[in-house]
C-alpha atoms as a PDB file:
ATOM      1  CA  UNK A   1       0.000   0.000   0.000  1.00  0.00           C
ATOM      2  CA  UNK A   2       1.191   3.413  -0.970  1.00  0.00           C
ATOM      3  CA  UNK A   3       0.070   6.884  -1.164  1.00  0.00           C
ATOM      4  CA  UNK A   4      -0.343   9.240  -3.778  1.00  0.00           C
ATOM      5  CA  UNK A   5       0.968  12.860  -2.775  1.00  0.00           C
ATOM      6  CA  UNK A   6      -1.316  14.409  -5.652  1.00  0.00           C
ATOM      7  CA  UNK A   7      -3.586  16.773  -4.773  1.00  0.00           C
ATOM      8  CA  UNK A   8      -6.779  16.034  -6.197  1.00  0.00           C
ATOM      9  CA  UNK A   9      -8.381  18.118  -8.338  1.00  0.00           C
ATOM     10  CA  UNK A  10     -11.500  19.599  -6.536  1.00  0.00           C
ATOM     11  CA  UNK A  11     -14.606  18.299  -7.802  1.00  0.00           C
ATOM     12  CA  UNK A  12     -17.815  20.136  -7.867  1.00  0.00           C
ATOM     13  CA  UNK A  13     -21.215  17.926  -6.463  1.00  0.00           C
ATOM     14  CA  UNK A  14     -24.618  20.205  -7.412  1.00  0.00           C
ATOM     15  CA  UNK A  15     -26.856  18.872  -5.112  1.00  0.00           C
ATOM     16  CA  UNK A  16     -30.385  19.784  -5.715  1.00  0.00           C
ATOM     17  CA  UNK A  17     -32.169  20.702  -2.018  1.00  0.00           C
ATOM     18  CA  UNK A  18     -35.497  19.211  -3.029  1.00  0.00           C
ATOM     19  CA  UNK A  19     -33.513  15.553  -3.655  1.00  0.00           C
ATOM     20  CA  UNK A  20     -31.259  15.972  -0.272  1.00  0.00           C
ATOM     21  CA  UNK A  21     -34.936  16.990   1.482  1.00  0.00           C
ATOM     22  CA  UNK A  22     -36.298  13.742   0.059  1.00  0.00           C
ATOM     23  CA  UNK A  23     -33.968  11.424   1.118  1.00  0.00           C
ATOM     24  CA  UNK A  24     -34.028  13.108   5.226  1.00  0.00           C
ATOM     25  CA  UNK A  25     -37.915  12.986   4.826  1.00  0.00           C
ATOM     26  CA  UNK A  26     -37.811   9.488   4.179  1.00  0.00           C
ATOM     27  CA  UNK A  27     -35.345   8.655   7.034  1.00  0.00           C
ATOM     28  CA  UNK A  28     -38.137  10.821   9.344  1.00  0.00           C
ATOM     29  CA  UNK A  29     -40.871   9.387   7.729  1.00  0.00           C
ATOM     30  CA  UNK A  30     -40.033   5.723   8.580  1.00  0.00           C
ATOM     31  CA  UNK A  31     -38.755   6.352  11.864  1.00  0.00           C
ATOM     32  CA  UNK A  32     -42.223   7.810  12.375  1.00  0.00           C
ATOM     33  CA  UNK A  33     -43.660   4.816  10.828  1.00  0.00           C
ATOM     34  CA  UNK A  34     -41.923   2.072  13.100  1.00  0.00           C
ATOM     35  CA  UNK A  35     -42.627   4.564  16.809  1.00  0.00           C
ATOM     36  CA  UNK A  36     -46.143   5.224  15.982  1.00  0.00           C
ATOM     37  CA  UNK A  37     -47.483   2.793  13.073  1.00  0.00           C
ATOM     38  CA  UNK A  38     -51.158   1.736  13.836  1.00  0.00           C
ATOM     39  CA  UNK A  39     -49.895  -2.097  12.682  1.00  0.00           C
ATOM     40  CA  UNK A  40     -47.245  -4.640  12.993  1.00  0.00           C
ATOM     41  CA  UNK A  41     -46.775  -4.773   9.945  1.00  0.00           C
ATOM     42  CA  UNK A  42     -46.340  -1.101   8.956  1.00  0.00           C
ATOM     43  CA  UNK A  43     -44.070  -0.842  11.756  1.00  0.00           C
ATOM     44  CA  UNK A  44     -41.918  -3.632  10.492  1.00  0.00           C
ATOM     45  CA  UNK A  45     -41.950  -2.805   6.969  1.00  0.00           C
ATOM     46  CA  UNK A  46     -40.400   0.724   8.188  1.00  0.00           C
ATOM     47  CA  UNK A  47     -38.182  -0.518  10.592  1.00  0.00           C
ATOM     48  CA  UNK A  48     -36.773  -3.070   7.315  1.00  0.00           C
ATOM     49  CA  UNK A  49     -36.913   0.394   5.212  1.00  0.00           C
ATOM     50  CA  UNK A  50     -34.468   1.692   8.203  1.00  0.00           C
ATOM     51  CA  UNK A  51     -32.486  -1.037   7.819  1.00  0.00           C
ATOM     52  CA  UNK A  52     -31.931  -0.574   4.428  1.00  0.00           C
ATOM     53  CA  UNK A  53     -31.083   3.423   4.709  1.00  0.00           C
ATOM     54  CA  UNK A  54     -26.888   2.776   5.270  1.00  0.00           C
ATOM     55  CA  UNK A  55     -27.934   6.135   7.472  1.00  0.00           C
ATOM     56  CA  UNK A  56     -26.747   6.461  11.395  1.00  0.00           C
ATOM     57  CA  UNK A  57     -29.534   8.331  12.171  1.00  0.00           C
ATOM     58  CA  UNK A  58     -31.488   5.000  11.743  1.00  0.00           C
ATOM     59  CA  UNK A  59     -29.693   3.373  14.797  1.00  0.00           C
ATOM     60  CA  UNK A  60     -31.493   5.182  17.490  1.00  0.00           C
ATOM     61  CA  UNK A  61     -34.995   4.460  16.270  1.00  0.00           C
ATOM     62  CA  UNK A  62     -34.143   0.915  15.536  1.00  0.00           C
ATOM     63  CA  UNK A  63     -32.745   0.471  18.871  1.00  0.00           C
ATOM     64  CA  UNK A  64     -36.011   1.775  19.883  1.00  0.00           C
ATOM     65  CA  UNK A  65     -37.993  -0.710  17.946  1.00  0.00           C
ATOM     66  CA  UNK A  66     -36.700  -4.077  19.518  1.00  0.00           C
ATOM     67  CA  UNK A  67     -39.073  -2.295  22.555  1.00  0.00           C
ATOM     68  CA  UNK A  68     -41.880  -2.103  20.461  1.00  0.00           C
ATOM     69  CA  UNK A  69     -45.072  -4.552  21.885  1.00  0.00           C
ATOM     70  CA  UNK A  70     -44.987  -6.558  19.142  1.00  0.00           C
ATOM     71  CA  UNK A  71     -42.829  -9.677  18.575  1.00  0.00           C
ATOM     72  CA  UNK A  72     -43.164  -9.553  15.024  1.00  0.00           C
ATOM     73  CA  UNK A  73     -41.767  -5.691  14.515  1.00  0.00           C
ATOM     74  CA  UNK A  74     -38.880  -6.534  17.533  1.00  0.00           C
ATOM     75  CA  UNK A  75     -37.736  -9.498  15.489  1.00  0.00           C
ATOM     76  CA  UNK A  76     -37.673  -6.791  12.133  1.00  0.00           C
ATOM     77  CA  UNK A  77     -35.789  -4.083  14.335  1.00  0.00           C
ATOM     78  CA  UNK A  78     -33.489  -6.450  15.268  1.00  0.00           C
ATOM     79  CA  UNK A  79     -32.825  -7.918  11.921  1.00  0.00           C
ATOM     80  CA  UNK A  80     -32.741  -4.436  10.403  1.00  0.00           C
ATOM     81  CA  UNK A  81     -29.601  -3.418  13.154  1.00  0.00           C
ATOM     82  CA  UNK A  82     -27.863  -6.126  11.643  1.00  0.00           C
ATOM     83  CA  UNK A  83     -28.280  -5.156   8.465  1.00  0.00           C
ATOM     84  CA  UNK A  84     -27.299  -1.477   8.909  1.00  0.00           C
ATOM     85  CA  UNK A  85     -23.937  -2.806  10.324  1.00  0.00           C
ATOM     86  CA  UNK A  86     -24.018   0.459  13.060  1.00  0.00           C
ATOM     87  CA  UNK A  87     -21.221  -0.793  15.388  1.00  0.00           C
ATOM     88  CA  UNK A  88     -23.181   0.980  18.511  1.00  0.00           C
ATOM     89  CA  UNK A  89     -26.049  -1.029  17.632  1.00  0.00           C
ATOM     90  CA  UNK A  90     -23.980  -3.929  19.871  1.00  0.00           C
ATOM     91  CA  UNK A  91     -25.153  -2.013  22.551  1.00  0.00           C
ATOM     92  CA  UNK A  92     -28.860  -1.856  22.358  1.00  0.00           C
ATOM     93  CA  UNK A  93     -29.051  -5.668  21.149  1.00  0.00           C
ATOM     94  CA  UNK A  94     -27.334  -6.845  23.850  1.00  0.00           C
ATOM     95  CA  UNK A  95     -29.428  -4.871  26.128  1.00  0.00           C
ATOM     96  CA  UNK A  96     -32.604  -7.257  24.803  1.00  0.00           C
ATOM     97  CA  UNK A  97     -31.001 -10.931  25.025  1.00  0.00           C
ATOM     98  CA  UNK A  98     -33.737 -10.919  27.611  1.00  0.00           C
ATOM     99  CA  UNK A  99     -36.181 -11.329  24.601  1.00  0.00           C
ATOM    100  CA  UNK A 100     -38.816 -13.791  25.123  1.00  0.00           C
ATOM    101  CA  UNK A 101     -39.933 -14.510  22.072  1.00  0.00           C
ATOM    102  CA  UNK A 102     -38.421 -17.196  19.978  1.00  0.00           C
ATOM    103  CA  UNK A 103     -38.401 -15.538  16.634  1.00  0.00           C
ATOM    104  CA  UNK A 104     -37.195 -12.242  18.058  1.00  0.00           C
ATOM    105  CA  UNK A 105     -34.714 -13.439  20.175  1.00  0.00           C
ATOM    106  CA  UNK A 106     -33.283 -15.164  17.250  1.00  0.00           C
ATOM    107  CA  UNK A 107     -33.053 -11.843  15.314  1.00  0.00           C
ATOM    108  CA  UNK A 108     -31.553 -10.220  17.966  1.00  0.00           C
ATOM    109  CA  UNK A 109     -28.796 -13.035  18.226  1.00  0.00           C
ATOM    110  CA  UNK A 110     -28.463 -12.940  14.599  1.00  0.00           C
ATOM    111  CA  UNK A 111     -27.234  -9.210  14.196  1.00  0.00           C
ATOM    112  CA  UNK A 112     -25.115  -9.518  17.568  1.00  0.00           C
ATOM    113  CA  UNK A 113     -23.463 -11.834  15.802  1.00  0.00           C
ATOM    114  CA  UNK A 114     -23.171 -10.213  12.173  1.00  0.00           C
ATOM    115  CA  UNK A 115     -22.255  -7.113  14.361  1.00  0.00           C
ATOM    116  CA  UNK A 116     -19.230  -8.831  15.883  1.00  0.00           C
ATOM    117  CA  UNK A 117     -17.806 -10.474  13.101  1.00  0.00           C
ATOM    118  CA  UNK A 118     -17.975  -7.220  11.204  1.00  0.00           C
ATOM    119  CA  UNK A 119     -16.192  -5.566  14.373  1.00  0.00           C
ATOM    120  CA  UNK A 120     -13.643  -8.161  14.680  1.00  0.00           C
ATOM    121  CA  UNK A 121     -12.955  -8.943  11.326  1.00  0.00           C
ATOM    122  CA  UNK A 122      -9.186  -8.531  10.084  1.00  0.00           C
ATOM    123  CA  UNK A 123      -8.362  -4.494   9.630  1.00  0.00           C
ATOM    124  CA  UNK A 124      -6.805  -3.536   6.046  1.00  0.00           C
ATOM    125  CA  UNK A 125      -5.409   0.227   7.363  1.00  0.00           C
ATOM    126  CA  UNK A 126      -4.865   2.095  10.507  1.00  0.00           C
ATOM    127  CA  UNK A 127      -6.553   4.975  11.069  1.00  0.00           C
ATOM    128  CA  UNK A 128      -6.534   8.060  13.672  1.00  0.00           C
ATOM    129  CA  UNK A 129      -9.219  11.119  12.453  1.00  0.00           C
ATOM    130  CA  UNK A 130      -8.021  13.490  14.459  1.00  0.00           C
ATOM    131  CA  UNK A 131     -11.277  15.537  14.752  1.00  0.00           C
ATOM    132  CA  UNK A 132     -13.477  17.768  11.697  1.00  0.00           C
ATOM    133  CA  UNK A 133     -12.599  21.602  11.859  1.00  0.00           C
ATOM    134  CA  UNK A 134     -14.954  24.169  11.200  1.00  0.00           C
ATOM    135  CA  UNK A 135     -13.367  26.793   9.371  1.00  0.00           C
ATOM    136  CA  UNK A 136     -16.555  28.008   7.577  1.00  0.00           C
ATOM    137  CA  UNK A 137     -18.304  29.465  10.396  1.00  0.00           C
ATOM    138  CA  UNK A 138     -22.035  27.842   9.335  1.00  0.00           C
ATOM    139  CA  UNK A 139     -21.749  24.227  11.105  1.00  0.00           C
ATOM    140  CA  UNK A 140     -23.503  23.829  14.479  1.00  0.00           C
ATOM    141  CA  UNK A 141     -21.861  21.667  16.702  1.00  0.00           C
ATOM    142  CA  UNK A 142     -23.998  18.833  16.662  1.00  0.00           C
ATOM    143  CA  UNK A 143     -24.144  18.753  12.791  1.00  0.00           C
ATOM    144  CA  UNK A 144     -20.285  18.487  13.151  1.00  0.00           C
ATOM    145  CA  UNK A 145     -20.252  16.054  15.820  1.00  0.00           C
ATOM    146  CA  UNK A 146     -22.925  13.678  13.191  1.00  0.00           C
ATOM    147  CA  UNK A 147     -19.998  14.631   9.861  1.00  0.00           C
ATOM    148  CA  UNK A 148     -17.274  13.237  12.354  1.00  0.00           C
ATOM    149  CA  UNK A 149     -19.874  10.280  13.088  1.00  0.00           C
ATOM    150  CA  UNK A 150     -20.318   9.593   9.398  1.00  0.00           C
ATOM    151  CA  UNK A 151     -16.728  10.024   8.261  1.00  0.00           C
ATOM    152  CA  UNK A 152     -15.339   7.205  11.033  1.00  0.00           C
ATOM    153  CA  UNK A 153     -18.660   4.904   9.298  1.00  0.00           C
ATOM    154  CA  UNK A 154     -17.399   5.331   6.068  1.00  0.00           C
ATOM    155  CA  UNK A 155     -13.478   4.633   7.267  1.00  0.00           C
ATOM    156  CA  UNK A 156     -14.823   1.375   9.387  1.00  0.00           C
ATOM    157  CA  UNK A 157     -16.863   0.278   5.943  1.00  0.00           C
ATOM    158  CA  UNK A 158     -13.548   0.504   3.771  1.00  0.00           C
ATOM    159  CA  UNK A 159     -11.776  -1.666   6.323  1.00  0.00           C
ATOM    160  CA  UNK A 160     -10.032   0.942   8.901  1.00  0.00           C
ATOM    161  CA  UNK A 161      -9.593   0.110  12.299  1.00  0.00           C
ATOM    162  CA  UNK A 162      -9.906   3.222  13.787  1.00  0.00           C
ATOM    163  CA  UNK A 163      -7.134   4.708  16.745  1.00  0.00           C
ATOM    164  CA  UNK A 164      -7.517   6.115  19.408  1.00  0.00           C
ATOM    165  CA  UNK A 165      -7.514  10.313  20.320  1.00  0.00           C
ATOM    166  CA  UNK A 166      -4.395   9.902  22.292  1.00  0.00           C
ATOM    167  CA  UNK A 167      -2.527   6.848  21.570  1.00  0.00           C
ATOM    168  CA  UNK A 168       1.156   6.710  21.954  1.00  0.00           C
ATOM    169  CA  UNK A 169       3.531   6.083  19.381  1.00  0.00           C
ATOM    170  CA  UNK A 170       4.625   2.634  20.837  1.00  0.00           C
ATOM    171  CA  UNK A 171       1.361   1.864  20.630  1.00  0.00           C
ATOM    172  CA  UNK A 172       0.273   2.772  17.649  1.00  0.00           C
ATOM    173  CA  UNK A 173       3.517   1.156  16.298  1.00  0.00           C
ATOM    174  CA  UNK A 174       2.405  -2.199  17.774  1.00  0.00           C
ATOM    175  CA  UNK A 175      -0.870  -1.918  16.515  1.00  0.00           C
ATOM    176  CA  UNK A 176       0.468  -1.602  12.819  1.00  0.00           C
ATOM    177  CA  UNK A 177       3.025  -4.342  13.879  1.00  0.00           C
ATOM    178  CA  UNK A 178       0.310  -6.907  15.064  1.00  0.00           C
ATOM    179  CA  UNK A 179      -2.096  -6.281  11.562  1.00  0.00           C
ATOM    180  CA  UNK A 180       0.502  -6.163   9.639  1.00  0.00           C
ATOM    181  CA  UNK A 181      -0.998  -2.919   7.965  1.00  0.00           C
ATOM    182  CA  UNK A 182      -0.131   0.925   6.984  1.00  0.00           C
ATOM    183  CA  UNK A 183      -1.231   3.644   9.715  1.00  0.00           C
ATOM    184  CA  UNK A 184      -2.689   7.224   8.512  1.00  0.00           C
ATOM    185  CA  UNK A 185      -3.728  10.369  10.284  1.00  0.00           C
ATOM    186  CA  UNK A 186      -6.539  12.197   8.432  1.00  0.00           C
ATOM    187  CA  UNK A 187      -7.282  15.775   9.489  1.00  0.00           C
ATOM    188  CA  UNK A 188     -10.110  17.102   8.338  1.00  0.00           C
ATOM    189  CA  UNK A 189     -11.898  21.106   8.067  1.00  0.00           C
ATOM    190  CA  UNK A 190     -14.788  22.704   6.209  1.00  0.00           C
ATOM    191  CA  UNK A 191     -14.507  25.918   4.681  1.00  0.00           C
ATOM    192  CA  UNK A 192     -17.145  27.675   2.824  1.00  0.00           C
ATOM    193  CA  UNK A 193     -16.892  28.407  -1.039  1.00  0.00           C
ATOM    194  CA  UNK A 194     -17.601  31.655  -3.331  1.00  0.00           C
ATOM    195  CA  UNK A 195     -20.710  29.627  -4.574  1.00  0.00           C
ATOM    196  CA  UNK A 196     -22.672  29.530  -1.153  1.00  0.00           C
ATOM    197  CA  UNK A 197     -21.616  26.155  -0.278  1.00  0.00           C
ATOM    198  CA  UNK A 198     -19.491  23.998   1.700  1.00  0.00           C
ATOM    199  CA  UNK A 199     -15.742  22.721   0.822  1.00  0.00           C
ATOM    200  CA  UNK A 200     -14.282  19.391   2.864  1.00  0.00           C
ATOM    201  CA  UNK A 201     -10.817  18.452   2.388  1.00  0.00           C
ATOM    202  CA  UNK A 202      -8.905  15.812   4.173  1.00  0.00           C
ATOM    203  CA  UNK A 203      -4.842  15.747   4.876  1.00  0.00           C
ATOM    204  CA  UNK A 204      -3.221  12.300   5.004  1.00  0.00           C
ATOM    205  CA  UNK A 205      -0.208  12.302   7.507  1.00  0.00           C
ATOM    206  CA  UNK A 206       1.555   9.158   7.902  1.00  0.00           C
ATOM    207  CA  UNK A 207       0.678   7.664  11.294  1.00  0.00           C
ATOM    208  CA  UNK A 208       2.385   6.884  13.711  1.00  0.00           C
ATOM    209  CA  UNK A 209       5.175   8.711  11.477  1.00  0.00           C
ATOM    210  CA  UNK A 210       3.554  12.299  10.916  1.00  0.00           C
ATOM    211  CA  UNK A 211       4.892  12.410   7.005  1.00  0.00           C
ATOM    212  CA  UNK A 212       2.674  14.841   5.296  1.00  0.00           C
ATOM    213  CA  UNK A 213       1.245  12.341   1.884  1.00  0.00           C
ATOM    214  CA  UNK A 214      -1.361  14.772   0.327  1.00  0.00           C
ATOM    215  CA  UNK A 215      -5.158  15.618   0.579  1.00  0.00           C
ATOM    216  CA  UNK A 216      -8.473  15.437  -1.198  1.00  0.00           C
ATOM    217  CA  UNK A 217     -11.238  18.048  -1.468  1.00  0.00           C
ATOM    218  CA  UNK A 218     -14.875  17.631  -2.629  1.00  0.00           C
ATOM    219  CA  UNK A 219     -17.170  21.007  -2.324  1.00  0.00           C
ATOM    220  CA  UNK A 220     -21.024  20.554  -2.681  1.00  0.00           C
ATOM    221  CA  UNK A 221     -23.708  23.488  -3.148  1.00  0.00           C
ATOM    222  CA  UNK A 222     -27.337  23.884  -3.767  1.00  0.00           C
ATOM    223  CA  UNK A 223     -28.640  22.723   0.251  1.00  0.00           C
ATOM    224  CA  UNK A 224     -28.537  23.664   3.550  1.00  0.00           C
ATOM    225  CA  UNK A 225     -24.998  22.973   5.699  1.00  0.00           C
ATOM    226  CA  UNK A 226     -26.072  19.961   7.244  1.00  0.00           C
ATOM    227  CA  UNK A 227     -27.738  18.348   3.945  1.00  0.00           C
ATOM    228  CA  UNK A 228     -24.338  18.954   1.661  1.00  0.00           C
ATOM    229  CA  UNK A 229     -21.977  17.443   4.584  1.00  0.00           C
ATOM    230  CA  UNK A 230     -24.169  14.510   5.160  1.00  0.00           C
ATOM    231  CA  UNK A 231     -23.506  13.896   1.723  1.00  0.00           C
ATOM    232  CA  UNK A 232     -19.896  14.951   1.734  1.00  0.00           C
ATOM    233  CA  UNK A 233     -18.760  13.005   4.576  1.00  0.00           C
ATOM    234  CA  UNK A 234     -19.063   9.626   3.398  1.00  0.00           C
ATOM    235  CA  UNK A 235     -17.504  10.448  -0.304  1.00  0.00           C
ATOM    236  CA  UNK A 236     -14.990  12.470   1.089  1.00  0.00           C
ATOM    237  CA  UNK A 237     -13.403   9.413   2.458  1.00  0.00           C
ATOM    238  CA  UNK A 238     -13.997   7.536  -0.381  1.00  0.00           C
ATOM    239  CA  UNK A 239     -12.074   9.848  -2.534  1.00  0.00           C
ATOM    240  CA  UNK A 240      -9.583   9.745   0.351  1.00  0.00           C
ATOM    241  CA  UNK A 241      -9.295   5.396  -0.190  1.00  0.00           C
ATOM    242  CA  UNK A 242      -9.167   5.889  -4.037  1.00  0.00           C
ATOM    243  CA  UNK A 243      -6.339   8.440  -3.610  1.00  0.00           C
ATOM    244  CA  UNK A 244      -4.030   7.210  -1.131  1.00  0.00           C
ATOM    245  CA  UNK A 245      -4.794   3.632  -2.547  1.00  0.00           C
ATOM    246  CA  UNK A 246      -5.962   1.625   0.441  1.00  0.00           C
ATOM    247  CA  UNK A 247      -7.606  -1.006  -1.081  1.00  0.00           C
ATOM    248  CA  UNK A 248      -4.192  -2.189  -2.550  1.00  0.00           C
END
């Protein structure tokens, strides 16, 4: 594995507010749909839909689902955590291994499992994200704490196991040592653009090493701050994994 010290050339996403809008209204929608559904089957139907979303903001109703009074939509909550592969949905599964019902407590087993392996299973890079910067001056806090949240989602779904904040170089050296894989610092700030929008770019550092190996940069307009970044986070590390080459 090696990486490229290219800058890459900054690529311009248009992204219309009306399709952004649509896909947060369906993620509200369904969480609606599985708390407050007049039937079983609605509720489990949404809580699959969930499932399906590859969106963190479907963990918390999900978690809230395997509560629900009905076996049927608990079992589909639980499947659907599984499927969504949120590591903090561990949490809330294990919570329920009290589950009574056969089918449901099956789920529920299911996904702790799936869950696991995906946690445990053998890391291709080493990576610290040392925290998302604000520079633009339009990103509430909790917007940016949700970016961060995405951006260490989309590093654990390209194979990163993720470091700790403060981690000592021994450590970290050990780490690599153990895996047998490359370690990178990413540092990463928003900045706002002449257009009205938003501008992420990423610095690769060598890690535990600190040698500067280049960045990426994606900007996005046409939607609100917190539409464009939930849209930039994830492909900002994906340009990041094309450019530095971690999949080799």
């Amino acid at each position: 594995m090696r990486c490229s010290s290219s800058l890459l050339a900054l690529v311009l996403l248009t992204l219309p507010g009306a399709v952004q809008a649509q896909v947060d209204s369906r993620i509200a929608a369904l969480s609606k749909q599985l708390g407050k559904g007049p039937e079983p089957k609605v509720r489990s139907q949404a809580a699959l839909g969930l499932g399906s979303s590859d969106d963190p903001e479907a963990l918390k109703p999900l978690c809230e689902g395997l509560k629900d009074p009905s076996e049927q939509v608990r079992a589909a909550a639980a499947q659907a955590l599984g499927k969504l592969k949120e590591l903090s949905g561990l949490e809330c599964l294990k919570a329920r291994k009290s589950e009574t019902d056969a089918a449901a407590k099956a789920a529920i087993q299911a996904s702790i499992e799936a869950l696991q392996s995906f946690k445990e299973r053998t890391p291709r890079l080493y990576v610290q994200l040392s925290g998302v910067k604000d520079k633009s001056g339009q990103v509430k806090p909790e917007v940016l704490k949700v970016t961060e949240a995405r951006m260490r989602r989309k590093l654990t779904q390209v194979g990163a196991l993720l470091a700790p904040p403060k981690e000592s170089k021994a450590a970290a050296q050990g780490v690599l040592r153990k895996h047998g894989i490359q370690g990178f610092r990413l540092q990463a700030e928003i900045h706002a653009t002449e257009a009205g929008g938003l501008r992420v770019s990423v610095v690769c550092i060598g890690y535990p090493d600190q040698a500067l190996l280049g960045d990426v940069e994606l900007q996005a307009s046409g939607a609100k701050p917190e539409e464009l970044l939930k849209v930039l986070a994830p492909r900002i590390i994906e340009e990041a994994a094309d450019t530095f080459e971690w999949d080799t």
